[in-house]
C-alpha atoms as a PDB file:
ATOM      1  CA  UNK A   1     -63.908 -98.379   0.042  1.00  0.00           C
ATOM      2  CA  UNK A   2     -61.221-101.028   1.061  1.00  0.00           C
ATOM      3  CA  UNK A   3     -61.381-103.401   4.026  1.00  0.00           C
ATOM      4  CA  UNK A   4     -58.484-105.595   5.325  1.00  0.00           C
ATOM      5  CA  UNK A   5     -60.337-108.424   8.034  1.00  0.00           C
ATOM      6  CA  UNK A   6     -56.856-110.310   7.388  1.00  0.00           C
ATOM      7  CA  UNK A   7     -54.899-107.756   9.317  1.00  0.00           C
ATOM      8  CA  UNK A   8     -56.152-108.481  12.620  1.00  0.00           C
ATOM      9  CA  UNK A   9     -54.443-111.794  12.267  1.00  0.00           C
ATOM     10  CA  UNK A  10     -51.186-111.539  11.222  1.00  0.00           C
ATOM     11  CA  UNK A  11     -48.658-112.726  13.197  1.00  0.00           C
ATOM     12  CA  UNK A  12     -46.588-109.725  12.944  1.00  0.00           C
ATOM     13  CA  UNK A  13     -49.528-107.194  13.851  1.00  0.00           C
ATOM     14  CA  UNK A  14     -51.864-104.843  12.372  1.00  0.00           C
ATOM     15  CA  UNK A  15     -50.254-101.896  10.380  1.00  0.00           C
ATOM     16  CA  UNK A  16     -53.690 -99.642  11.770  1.00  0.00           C
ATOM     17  CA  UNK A  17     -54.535 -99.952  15.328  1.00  0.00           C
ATOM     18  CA  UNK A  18     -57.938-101.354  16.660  1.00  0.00           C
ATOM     19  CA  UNK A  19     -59.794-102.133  19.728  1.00  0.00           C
ATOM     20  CA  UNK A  20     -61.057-105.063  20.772  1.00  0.00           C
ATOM     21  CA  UNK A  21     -64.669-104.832  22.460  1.00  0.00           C
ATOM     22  CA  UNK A  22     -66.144-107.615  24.293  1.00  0.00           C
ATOM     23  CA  UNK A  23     -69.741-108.288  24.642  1.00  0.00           C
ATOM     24  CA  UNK A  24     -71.865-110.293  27.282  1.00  0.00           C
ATOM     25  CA  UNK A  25     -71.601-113.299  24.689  1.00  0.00           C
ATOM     26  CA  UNK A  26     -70.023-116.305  24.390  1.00  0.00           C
ATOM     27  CA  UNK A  27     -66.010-115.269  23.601  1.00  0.00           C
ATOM     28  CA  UNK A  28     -64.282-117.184  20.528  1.00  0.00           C
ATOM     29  CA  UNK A  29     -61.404-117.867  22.599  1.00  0.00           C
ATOM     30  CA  UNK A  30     -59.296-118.970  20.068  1.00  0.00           C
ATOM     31  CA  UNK A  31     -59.541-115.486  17.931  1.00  0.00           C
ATOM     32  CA  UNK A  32     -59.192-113.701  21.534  1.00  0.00           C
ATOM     33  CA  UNK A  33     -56.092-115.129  21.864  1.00  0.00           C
ATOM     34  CA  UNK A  34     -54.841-114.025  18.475  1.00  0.00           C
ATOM     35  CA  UNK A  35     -56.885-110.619  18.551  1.00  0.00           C
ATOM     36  CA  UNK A  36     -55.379-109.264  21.932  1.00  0.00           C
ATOM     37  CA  UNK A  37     -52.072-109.754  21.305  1.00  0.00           C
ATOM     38  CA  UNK A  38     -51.479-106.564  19.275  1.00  0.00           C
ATOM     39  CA  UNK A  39     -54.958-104.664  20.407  1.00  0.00           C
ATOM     40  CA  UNK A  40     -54.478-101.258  21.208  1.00  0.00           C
ATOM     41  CA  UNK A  41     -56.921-101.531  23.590  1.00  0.00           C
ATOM     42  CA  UNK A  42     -59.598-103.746  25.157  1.00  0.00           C
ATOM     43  CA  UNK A  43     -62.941-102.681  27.076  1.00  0.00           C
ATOM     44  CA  UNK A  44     -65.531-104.822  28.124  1.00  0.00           C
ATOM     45  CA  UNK A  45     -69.365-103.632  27.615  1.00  0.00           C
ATOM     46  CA  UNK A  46     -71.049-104.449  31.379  1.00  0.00           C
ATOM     47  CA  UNK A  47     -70.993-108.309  31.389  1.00  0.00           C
ATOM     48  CA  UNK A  48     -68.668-109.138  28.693  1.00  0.00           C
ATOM     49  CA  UNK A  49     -66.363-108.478  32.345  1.00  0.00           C
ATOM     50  CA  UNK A  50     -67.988-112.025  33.168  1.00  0.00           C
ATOM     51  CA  UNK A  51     -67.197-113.870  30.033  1.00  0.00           C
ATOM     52  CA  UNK A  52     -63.636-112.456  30.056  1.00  0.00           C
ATOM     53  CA  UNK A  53     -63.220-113.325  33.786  1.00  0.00           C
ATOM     54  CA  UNK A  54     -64.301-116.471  33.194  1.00  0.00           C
ATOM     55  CA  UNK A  55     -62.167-117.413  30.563  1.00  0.00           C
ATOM     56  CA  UNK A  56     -58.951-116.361  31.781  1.00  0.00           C
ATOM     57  CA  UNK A  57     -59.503-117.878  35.125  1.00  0.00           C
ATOM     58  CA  UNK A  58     -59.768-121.108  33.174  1.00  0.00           C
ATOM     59  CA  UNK A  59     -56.523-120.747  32.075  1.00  0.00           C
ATOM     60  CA  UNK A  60     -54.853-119.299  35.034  1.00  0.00           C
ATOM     61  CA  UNK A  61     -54.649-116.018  33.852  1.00  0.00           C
ATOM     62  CA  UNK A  62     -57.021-113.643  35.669  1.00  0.00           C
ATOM     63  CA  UNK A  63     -54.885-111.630  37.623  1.00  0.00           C
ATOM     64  CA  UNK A  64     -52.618-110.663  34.475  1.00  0.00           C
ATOM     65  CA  UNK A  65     -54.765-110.238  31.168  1.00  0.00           C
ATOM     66  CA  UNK A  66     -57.267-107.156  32.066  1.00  0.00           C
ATOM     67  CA  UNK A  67     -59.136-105.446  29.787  1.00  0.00           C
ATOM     68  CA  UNK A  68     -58.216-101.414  29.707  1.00  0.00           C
ATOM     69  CA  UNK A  69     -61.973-100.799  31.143  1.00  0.00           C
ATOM     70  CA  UNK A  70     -64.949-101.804  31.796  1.00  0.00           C
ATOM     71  CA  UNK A  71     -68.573 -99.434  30.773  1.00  0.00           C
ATOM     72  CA  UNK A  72     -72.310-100.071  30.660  1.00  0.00           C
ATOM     73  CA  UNK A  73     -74.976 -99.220  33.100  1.00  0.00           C
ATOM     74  CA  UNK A  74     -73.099-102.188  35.075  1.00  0.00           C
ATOM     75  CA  UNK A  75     -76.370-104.661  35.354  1.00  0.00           C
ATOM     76  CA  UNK A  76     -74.993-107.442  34.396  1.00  0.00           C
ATOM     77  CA  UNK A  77     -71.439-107.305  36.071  1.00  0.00           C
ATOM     78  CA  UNK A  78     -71.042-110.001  38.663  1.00  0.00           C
ATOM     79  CA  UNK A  79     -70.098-107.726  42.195  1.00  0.00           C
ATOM     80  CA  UNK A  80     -67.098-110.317  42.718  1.00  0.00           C
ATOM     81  CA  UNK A  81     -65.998-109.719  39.133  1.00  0.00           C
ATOM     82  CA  UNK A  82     -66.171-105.746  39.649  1.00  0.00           C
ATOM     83  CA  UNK A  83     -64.357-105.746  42.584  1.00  0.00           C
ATOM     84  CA  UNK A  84     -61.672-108.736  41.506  1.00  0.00           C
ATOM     85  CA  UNK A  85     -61.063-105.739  38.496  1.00  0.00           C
ATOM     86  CA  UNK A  86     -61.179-102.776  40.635  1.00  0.00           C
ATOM     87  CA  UNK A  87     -58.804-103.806  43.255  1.00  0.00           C
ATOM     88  CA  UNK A  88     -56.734-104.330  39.995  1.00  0.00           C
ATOM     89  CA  UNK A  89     -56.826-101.052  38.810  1.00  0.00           C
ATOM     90  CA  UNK A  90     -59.335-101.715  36.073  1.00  0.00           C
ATOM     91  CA  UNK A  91     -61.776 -98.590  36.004  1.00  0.00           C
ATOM     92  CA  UNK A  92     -64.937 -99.272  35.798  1.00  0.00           C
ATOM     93  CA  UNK A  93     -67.457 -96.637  34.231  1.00  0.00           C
ATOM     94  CA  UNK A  94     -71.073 -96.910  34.796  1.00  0.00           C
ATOM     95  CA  UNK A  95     -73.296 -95.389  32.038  1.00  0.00           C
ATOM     96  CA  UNK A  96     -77.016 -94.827  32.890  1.00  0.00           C
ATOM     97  CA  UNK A  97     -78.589 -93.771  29.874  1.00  0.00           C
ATOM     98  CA  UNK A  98     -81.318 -96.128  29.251  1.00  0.00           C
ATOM     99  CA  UNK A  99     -81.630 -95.004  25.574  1.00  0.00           C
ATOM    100  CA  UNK A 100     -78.023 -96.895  24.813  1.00  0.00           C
ATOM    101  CA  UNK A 101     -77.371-100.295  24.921  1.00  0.00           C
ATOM    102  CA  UNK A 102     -73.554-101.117  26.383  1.00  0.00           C
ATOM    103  CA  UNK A 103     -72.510-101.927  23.000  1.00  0.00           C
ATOM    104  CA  UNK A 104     -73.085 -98.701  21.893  1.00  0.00           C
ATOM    105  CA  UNK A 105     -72.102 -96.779  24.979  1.00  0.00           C
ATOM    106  CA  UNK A 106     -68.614 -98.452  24.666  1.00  0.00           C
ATOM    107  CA  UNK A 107     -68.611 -97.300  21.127  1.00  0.00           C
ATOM    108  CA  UNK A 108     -69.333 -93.765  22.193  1.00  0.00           C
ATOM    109  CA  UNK A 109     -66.295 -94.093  24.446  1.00  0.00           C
ATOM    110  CA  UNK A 110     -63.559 -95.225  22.128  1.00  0.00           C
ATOM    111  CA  UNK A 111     -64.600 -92.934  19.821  1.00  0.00           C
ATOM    112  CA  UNK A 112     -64.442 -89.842  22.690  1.00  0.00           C
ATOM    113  CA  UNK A 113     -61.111 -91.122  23.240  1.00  0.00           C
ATOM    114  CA  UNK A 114     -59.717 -92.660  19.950  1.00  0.00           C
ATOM    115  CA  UNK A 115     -57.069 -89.808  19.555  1.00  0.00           C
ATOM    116  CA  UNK A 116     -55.123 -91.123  23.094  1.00  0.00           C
ATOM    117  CA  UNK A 117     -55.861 -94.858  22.513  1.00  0.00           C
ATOM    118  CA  UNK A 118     -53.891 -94.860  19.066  1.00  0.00           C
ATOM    119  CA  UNK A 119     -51.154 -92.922  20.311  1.00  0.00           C
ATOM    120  CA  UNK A 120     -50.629 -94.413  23.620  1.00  0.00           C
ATOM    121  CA  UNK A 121     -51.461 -98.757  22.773  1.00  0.00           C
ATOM    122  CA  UNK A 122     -51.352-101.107  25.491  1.00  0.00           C
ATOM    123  CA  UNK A 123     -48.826-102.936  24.018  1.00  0.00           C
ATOM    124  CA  UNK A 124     -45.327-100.917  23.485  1.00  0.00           C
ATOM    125  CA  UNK A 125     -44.035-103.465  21.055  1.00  0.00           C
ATOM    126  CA  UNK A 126     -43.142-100.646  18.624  1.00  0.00           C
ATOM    127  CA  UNK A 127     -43.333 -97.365  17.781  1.00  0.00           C
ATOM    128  CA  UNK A 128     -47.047 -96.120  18.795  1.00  0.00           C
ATOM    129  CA  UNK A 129     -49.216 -95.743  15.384  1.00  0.00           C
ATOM    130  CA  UNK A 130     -48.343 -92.771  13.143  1.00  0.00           C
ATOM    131  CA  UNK A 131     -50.652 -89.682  13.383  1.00  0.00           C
ATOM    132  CA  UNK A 132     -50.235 -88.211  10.123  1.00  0.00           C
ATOM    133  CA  UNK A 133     -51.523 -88.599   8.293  1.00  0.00           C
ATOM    134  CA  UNK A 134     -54.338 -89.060  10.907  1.00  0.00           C
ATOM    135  CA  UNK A 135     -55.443 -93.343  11.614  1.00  0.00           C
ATOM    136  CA  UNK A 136     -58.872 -94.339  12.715  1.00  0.00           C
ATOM    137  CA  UNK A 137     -59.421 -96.705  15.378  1.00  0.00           C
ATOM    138  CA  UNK A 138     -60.940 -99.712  14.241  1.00  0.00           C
ATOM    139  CA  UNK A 139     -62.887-101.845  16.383  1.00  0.00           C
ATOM    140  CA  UNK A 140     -63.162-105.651  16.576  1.00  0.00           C
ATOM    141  CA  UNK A 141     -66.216-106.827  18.286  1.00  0.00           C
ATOM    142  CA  UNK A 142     -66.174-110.425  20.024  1.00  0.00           C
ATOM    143  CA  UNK A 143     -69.785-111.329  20.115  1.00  0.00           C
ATOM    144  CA  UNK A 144     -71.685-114.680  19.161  1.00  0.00           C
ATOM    145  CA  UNK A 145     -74.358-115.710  16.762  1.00  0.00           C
ATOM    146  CA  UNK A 146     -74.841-119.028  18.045  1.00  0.00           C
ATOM    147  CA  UNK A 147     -77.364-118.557  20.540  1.00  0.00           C
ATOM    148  CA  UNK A 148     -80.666-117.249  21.035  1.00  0.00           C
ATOM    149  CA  UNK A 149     -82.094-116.241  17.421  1.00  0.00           C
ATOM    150  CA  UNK A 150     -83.431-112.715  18.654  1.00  0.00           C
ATOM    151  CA  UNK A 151     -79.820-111.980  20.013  1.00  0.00           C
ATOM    152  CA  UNK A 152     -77.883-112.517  16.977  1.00  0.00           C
ATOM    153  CA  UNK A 153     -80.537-110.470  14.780  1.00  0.00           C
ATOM    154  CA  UNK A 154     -79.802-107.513  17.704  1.00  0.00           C
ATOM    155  CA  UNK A 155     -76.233-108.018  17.059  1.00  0.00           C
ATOM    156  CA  UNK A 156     -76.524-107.522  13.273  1.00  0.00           C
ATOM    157  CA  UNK A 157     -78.762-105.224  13.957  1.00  0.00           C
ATOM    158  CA  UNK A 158     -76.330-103.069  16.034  1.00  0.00           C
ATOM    159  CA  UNK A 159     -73.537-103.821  13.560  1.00  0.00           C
ATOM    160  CA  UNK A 160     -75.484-102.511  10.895  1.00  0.00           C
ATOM    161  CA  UNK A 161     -76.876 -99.320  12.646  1.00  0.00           C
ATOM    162  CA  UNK A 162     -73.413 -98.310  13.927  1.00  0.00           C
ATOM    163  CA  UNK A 163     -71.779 -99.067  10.949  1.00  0.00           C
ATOM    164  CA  UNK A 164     -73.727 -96.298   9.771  1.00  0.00           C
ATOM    165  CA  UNK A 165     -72.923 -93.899  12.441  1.00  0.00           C
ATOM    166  CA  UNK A 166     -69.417 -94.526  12.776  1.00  0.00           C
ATOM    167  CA  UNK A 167     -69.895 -93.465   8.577  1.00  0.00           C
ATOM    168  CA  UNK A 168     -70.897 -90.651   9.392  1.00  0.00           C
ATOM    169  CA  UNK A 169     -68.424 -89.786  12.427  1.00  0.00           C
ATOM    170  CA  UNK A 170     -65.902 -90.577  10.282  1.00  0.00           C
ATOM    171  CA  UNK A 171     -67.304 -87.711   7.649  1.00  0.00           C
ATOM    172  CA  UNK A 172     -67.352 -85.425   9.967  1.00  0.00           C
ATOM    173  CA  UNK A 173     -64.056 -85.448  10.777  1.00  0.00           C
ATOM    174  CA  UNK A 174     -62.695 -84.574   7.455  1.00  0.00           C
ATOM    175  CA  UNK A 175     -61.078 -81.055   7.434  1.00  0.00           C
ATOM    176  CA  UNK A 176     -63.807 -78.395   6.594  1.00  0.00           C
ATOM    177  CA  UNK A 177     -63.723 -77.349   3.041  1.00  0.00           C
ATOM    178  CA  UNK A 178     -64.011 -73.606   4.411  1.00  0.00           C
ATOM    179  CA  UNK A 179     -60.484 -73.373   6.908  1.00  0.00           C
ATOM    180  CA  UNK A 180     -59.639 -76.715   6.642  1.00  0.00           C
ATOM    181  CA  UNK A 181     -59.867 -77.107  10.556  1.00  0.00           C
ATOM    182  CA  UNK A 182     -60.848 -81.060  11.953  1.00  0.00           C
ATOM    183  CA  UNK A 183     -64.561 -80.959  13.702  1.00  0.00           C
ATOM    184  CA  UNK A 184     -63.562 -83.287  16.134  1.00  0.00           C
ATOM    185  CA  UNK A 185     -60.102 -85.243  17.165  1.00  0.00           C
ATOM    186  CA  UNK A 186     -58.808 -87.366  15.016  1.00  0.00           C
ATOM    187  CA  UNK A 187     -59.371 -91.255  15.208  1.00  0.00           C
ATOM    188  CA  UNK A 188     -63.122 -91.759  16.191  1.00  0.00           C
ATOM    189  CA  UNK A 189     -65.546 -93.483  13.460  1.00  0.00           C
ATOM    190  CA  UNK A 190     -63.494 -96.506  12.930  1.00  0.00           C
ATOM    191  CA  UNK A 191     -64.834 -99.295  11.096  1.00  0.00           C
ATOM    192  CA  UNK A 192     -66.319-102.300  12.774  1.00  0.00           C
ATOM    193  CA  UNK A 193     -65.993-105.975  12.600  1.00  0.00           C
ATOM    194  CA  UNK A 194     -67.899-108.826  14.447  1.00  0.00           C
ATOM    195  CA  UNK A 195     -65.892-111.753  15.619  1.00  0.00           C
ATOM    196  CA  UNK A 196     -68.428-114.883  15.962  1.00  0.00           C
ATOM    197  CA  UNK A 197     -67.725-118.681  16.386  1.00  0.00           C
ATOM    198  CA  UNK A 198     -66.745-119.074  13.021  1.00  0.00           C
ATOM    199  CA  UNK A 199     -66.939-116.260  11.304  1.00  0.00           C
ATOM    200  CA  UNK A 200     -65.811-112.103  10.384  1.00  0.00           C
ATOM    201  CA  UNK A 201     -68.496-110.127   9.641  1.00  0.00           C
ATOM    202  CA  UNK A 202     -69.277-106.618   8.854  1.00  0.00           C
ATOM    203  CA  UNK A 203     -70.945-103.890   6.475  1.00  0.00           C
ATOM    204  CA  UNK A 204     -70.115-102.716   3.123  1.00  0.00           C
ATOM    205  CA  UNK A 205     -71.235 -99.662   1.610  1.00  0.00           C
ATOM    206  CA  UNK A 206     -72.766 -98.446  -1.000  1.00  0.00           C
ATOM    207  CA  UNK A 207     -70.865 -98.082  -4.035  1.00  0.00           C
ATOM    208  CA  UNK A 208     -67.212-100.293  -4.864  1.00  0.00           C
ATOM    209  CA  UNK A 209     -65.741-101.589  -2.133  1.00  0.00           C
ATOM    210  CA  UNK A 210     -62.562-104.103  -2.167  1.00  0.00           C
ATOM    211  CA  UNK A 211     -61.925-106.518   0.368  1.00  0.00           C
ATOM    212  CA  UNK A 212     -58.613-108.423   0.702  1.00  0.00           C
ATOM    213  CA  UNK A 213     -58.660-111.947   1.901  1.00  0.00           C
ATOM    214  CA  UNK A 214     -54.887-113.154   1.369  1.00  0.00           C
ATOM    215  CA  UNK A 215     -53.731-116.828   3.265  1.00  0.00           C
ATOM    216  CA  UNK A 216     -57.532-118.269   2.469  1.00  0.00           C
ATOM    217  CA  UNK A 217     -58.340-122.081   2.522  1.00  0.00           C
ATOM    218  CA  UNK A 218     -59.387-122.376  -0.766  1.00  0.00           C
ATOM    219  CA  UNK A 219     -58.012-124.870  -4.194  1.00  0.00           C
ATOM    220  CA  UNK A 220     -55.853-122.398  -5.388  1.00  0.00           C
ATOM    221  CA  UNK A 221     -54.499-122.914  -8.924  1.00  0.00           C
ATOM    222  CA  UNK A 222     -53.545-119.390  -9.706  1.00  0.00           C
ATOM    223  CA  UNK A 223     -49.522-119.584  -9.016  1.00  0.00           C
ATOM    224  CA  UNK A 224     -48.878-115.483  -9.458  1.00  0.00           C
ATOM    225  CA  UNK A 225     -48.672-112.934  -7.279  1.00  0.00           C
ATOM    226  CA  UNK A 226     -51.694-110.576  -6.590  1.00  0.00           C
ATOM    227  CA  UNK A 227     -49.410-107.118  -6.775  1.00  0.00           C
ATOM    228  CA  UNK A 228     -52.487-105.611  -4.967  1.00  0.00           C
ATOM    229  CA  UNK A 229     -52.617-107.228  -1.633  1.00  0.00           C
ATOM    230  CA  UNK A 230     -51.009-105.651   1.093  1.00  0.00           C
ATOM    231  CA  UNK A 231     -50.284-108.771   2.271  1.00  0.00           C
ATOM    232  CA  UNK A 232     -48.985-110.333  -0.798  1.00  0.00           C
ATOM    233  CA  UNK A 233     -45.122-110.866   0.628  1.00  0.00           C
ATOM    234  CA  UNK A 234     -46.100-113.577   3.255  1.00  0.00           C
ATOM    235  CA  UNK A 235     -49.620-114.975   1.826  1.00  0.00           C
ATOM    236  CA  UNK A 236     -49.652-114.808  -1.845  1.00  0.00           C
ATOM    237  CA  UNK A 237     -50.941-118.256  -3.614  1.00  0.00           C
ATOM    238  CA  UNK A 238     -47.091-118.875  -4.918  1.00  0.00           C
ATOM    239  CA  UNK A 239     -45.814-118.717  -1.496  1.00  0.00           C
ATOM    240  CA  UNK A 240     -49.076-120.770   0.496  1.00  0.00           C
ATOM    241  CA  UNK A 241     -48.175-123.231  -2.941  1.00  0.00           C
ATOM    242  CA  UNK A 242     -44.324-123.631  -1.705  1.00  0.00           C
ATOM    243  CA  UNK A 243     -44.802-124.156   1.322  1.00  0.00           C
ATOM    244  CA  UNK A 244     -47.650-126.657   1.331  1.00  0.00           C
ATOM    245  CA  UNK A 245     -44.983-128.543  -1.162  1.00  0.00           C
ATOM    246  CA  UNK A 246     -42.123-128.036   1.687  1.00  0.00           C
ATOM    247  CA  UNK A 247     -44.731-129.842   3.602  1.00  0.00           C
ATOM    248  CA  UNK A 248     -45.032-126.738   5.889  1.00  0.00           C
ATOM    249  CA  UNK A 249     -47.963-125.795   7.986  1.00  0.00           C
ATOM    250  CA  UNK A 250     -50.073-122.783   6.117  1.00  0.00           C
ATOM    251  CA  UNK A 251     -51.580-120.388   8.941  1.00  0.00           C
ATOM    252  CA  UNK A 252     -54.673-119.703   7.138  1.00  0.00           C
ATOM    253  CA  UNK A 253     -57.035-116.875   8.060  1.00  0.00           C
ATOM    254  CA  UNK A 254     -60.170-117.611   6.397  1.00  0.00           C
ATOM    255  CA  UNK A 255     -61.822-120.512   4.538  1.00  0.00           C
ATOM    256  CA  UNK A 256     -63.432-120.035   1.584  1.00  0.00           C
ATOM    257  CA  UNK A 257     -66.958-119.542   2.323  1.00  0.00           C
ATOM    258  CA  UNK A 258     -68.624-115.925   1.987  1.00  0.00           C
ATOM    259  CA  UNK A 259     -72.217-114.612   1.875  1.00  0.00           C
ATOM    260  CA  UNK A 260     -73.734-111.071   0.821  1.00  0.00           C
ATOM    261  CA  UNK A 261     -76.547-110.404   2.732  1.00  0.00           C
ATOM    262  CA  UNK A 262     -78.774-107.103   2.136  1.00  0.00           C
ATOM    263  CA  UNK A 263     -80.333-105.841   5.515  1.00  0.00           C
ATOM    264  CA  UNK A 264     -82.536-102.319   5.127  1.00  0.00           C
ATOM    265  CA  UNK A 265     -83.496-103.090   1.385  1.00  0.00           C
ATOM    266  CA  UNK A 266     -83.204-105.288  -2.038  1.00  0.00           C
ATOM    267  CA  UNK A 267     -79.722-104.341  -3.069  1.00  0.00           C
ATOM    268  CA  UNK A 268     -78.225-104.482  -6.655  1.00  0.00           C
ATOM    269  CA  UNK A 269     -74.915-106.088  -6.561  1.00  0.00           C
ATOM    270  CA  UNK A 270     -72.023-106.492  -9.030  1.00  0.00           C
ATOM    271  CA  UNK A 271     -69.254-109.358  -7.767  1.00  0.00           C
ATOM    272  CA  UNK A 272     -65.360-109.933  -8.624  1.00  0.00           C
ATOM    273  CA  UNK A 273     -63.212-112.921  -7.364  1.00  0.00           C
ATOM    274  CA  UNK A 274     -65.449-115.186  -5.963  1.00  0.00           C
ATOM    275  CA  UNK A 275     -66.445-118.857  -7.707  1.00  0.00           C
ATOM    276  CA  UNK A 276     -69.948-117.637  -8.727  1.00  0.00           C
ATOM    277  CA  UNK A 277     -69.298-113.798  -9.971  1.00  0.00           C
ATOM    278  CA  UNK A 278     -72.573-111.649 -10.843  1.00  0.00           C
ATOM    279  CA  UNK A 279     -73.336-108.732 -12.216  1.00  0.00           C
ATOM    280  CA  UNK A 280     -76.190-106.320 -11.715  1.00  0.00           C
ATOM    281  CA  UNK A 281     -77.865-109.486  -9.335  1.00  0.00           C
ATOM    282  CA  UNK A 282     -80.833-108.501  -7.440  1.00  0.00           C
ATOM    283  CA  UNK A 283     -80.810-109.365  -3.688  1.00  0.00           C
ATOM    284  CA  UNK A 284     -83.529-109.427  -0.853  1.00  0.00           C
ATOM    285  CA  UNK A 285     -84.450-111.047   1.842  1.00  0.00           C
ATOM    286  CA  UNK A 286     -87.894-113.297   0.398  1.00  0.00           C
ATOM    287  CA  UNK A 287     -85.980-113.331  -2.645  1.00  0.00           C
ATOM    288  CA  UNK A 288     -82.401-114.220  -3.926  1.00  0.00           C
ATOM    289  CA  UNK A 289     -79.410-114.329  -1.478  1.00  0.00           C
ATOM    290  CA  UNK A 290     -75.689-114.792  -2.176  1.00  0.00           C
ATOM    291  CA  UNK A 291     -74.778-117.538   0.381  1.00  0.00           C
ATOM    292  CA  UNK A 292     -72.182-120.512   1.017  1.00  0.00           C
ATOM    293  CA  UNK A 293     -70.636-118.475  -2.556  1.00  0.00           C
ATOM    294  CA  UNK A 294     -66.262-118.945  -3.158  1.00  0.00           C
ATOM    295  CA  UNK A 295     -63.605-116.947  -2.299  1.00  0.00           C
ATOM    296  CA  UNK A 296     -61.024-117.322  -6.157  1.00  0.00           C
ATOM    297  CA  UNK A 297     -58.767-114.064  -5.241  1.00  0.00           C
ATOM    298  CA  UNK A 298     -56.566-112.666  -2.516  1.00  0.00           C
ATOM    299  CA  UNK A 299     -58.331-109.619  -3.393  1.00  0.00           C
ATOM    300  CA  UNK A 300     -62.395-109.649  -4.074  1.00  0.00           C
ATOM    301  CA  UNK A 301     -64.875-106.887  -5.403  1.00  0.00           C
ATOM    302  CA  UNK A 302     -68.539-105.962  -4.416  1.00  0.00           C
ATOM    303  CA  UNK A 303     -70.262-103.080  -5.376  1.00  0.00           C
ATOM    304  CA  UNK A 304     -73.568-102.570  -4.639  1.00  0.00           C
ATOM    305  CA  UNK A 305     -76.222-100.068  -4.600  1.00  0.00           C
ATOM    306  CA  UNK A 306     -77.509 -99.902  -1.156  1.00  0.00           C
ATOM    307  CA  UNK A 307     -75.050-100.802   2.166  1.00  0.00           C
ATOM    308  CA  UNK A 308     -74.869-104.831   2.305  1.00  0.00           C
ATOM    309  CA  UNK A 309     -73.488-107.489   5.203  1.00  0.00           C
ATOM    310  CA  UNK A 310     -70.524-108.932   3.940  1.00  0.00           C
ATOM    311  CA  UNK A 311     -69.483-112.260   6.306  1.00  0.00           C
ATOM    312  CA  UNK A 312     -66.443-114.942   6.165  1.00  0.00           C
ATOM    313  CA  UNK A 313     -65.818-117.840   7.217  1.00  0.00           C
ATOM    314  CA  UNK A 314     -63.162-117.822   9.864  1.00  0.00           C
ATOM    315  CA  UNK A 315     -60.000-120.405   9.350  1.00  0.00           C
ATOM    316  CA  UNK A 316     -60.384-123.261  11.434  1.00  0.00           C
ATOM    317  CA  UNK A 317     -57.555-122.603  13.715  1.00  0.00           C
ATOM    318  CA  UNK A 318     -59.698-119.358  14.771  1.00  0.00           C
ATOM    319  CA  UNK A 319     -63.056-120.838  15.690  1.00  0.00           C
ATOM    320  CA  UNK A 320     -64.216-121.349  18.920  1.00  0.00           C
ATOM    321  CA  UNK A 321     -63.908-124.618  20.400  1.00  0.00           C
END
């Protein structure tokens, strides 16, 4: 399986389209700022509405950057901050099952509506995303790991559980080996990414999966092109190596600084591209972990036998303040 976290940041836009979901946590404005410029599409889960509110109205801009919509069994929305939205068109969808958290219910409604959300993007600065072959609709979460300690285990929690499901969605999708008909429309069972303060996080699988991490901050003595990356043309090492020597200003995306972490059981792992490769390693929490290890390629390898976290350090130019 491939994953490309560097997309959401180029300057130019992602080449898949992806929705930004906001949580009731503490927003990493700086990534915001870069993340919603070419989102497809932004909702707010209940009281993330607060944390958006309150950020744009710092900078003036309340009135003019709205998110798409707004769901959750609306607890934790502030009634000045529901109507300030409303009275702006914003709709507002209150979700009352009590076995969903308003994570997951705004999950449940990008996928039910994927299909229109990729065709139709907030943002008309091009042509809206191909549909054939079909795209999925990512989904960028801006959450925070930084406070409370049983929080951030719900979050990973979450990210791991749904990570799972949108799997799965995603399967089910694929045309029926019997009348190769779709089960469901096109786009839902994106994969999913976790924003924090400082870092990118989200779930491998099981098996190979390749991750591509062009434009890191990292010593870099390889001068040759990584044919590979899909971002090789403006962030290969011989280009970020000409223009630090034309004394220009490298827009980073990550630093170098990666963990593996295994979540529902010891995993076996096999590693390519980092500073401390392994092969075969045994992992578990009580046991050995793969922390604070080296980004060495602007394309990395891990395989591993059971699904793992996979997390990045975020460039510094994207952390929260």
């Amino acid at each position: 399986m491939e994953w490309n976290p560097s997309c959401f940041f180029r300057p130019e836009g992602s080449p898949s389209p992806y929705a930004l979901l906001v949580l009731n946590q503490p927003i990493n404005e700086k990534a915001f700022g870069v993340l919603s410029e070419h989102a497809s599409y932004i909702i707010c889960a209940d009281g993330g509405a607060n944390r958006l509110y309150d950020m744009m109205k710092i900078q003036g801009r309340e009135a003019t950057e709205l998110p798409d919509r707004i769901v959750g069994d609306l607890d934790s929305i502030l009634p000045t901050i529901r109507k300030h939205y409303e009275d702006l068109g914003v709709p507002v969808i209150k979700d009352p099952d009590q076995y969903s958290t308003d994570f997951t219910k705004c999950l449940k409604y990008l996928n039910s509506h994927a299909a229109e959300i990729i065709t139709s993007p907030r943002r008309q600065k091009g042509k809206p995303f191909s549909t054939t072959p079909p795209s999925t609709l990512e989904i960028v979460i801006l959450g925070g790991l930084g406070g409370r300690v049983d929080q951030a285990f719900s979050q990973i929690h979450h990210l791991y559980m749904m990570t799972q499901t949108q799997r799965q969605l995603r399967e089910s999708q694929e045309p029926d080996s019997q009348n190769g008909s779709e089960k469901l429309g096109h786009g839902a069972g994106g994969n999913l990414y976790l924003i924090s303060e400082e870092s990118i996080t989200f779930v491998l699988q099981e098996g190979n999966n390749i991750i591509y991490t062009p434009a890191t901050n990292r010593p870099d003595t390889d001068t040759s092109d990584d044919q590979d990356s899909p971002a090789k043309e403006n962030h290969s090492p011989l280009k970020r190596k000409r223009d630090q020597e034309a004394g220009a200003e490298v827009e980073y995306f990550f630093e170098e600084n990666i963990g593996i972490i295994p979540l529902s059981a010891p995993a076996s792992i096999t590693t390519q591209g980092f500073e401390w490769d392994v092969e075969d390693w045994h992992t578990e929490i009580g046991g050995q972990l793969s922390t604070s290890n080296h980004i060495r390629a602007d394309k990395v390898e891990v395989s591993s036998s059971v699904p793992v976290l996979f997390t990045v350090e975020l460039a510094q130019r994207l952390k929260r303040a």
